[in-house]
PDB file of N, CA and C in Angstrom:
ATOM      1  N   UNK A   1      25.716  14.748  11.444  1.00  0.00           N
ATOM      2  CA  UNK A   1      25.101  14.675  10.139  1.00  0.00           C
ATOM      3  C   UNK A   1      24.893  13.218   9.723  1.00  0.00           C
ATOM      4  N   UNK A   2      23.690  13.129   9.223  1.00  0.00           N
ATOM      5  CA  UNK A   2      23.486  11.726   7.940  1.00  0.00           C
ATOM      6  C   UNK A   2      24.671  11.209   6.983  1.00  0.00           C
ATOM      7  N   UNK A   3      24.817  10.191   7.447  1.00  0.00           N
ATOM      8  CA  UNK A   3      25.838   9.119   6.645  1.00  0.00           C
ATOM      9  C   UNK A   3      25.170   8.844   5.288  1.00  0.00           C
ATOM     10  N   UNK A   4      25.383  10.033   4.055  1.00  0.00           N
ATOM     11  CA  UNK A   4      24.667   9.018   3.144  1.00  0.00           C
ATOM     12  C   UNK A   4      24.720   7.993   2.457  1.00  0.00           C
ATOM     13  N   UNK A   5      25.580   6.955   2.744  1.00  0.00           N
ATOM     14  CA  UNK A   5      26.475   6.071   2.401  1.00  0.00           C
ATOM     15  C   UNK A   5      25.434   4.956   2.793  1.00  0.00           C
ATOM     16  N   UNK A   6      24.843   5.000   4.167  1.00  0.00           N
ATOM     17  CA  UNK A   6      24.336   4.468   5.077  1.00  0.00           C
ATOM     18  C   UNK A   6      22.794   4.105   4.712  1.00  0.00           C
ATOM     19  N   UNK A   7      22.355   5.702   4.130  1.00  0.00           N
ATOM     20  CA  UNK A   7      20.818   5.897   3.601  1.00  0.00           C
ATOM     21  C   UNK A   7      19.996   4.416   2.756  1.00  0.00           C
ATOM     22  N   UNK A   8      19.119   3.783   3.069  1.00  0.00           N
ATOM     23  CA  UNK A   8      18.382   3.524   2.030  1.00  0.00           C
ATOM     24  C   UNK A   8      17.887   4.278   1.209  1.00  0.00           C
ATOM     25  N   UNK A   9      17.763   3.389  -0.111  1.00  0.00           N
ATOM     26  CA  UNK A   9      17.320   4.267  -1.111  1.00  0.00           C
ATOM     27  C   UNK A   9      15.581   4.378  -1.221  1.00  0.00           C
ATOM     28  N   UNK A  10      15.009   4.874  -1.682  1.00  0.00           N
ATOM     29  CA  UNK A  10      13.382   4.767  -1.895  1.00  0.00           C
ATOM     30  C   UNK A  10      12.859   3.492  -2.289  1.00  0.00           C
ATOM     31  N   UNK A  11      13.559   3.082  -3.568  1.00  0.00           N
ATOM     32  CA  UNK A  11      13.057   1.995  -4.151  1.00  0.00           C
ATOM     33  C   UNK A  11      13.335   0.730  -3.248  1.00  0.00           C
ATOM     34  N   UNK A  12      14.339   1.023  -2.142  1.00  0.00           N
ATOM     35  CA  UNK A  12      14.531  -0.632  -1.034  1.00  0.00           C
ATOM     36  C   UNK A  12      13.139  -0.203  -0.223  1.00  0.00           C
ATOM     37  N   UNK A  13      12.961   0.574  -0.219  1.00  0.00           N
ATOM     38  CA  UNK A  13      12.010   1.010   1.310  1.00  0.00           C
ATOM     39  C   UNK A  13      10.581   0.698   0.802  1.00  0.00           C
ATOM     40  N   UNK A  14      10.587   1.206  -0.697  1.00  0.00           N
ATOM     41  CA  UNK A  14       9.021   0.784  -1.008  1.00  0.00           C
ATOM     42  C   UNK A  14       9.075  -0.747  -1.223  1.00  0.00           C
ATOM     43  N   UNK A  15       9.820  -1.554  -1.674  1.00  0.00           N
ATOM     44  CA  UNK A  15      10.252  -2.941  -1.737  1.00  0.00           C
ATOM     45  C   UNK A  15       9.855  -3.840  -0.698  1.00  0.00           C
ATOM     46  N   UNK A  16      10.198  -3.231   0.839  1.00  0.00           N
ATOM     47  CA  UNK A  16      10.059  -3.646   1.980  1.00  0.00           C
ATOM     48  C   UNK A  16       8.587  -3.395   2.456  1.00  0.00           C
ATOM     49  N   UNK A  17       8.379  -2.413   2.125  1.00  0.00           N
ATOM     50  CA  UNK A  17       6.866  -2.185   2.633  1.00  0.00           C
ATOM     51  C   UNK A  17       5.767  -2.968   1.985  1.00  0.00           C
ATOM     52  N   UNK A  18       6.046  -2.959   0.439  1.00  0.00           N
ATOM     53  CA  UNK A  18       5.674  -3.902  -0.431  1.00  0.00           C
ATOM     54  C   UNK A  18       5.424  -5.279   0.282  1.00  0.00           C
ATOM     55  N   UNK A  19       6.557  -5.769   0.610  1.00  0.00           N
ATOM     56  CA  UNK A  19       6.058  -7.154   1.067  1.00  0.00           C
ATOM     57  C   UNK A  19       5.882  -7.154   2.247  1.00  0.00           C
ATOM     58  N   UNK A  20       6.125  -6.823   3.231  1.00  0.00           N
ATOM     59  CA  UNK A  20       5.514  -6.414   4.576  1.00  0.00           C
ATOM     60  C   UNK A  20       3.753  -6.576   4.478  1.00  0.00           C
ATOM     61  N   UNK A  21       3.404  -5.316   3.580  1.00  0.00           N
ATOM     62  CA  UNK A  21       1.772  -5.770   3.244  1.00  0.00           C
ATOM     63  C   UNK A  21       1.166  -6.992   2.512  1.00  0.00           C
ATOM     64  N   UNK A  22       2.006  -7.503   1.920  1.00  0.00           N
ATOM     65  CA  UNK A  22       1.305  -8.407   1.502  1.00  0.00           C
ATOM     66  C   UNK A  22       1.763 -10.143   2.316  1.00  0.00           C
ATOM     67  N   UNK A  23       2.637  -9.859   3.096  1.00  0.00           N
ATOM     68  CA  UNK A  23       2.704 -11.057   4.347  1.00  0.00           C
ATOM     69  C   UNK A  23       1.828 -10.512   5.431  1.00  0.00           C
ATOM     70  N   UNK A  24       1.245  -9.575   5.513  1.00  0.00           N
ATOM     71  CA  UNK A  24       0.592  -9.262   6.575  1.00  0.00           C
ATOM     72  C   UNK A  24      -1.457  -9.783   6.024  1.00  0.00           C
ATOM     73  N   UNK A  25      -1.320  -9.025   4.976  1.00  0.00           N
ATOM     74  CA  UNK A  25      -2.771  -9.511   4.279  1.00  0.00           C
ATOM     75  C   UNK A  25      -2.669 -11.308   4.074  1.00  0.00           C
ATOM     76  N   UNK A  26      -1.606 -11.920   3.264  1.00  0.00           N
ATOM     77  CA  UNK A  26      -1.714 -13.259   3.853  1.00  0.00           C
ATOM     78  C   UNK A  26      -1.950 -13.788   4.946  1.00  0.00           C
ATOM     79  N   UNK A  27      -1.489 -13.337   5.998  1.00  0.00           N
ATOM     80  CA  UNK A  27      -1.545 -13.871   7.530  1.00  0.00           C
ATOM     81  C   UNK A  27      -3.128 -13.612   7.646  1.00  0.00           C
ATOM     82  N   UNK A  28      -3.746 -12.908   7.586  1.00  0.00           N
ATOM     83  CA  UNK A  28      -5.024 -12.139   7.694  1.00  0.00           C
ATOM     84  C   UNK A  28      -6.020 -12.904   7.224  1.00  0.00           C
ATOM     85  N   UNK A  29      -5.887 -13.285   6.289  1.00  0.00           N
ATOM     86  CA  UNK A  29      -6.350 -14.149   5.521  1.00  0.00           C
ATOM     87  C   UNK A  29      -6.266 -16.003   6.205  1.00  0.00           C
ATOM     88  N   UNK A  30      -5.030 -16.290   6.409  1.00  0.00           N
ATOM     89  CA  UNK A  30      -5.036 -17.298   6.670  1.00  0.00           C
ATOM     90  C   UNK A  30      -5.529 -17.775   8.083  1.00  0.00           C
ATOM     91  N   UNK A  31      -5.547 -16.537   8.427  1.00  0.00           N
ATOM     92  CA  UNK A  31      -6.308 -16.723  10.425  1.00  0.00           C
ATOM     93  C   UNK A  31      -7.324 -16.145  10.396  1.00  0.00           C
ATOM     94  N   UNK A  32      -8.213 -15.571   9.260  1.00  0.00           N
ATOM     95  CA  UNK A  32      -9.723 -14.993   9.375  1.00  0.00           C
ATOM     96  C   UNK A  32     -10.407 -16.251  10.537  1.00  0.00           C
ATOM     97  N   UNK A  33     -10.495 -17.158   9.962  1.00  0.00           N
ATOM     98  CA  UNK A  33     -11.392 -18.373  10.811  1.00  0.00           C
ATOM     99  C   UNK A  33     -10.765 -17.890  12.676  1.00  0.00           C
ATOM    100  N   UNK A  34     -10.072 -18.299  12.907  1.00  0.00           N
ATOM    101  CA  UNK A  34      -9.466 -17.758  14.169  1.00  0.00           C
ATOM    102  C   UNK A  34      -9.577 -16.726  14.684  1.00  0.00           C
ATOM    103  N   UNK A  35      -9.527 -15.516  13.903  1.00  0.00           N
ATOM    104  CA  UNK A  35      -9.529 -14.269  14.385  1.00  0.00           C
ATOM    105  C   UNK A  35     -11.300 -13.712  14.455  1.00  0.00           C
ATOM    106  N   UNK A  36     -12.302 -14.484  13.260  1.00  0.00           N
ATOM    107  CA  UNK A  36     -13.551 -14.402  13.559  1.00  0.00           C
ATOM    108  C   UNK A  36     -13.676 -15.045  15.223  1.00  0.00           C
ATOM    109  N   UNK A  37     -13.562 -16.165  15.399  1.00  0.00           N
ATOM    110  CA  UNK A  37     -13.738 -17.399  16.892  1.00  0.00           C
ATOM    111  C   UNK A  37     -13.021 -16.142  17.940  1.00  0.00           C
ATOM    112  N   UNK A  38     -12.224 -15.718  17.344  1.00  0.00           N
ATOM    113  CA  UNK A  38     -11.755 -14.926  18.903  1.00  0.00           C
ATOM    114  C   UNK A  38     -12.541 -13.781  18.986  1.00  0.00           C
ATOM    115  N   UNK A  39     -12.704 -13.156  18.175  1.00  0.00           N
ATOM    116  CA  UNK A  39     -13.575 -12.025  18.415  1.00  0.00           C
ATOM    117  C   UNK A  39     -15.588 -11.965  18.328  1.00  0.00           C
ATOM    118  N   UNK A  40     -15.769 -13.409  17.940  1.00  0.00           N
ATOM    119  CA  UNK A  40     -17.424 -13.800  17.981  1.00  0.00           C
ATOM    120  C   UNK A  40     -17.862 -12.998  16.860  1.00  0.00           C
ATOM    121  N   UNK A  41     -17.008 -12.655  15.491  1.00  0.00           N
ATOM    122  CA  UNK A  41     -17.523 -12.378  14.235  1.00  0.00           C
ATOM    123  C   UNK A  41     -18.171 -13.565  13.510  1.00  0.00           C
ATOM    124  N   UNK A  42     -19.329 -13.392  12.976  1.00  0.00           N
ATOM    125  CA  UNK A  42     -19.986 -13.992  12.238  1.00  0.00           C
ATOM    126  C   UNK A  42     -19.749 -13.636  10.838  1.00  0.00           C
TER     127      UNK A  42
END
């Protein structure tokens, strides 16, 4: 059985995902130029 001791709660998990997306859309952002050159997007 589940340790619920152990469990995250909802509000850590949406927290994490939270910033997960928005270091990921930064990165995205900050390597568009690069990631256009690698892939020959105009």
């Amino acid at each position: 059985m589940t340790n619920l001791e152990r469990r995250f709660s909802l509000q850590t998990i949406l927290a994490f995902d939270a910033t997960t997306c928005a270091a990921m859309g930064m990165l995205l952002v900050l390597a568009s130029g690069t990631i256009a050159d690698l892939t020959a997007i105009q």
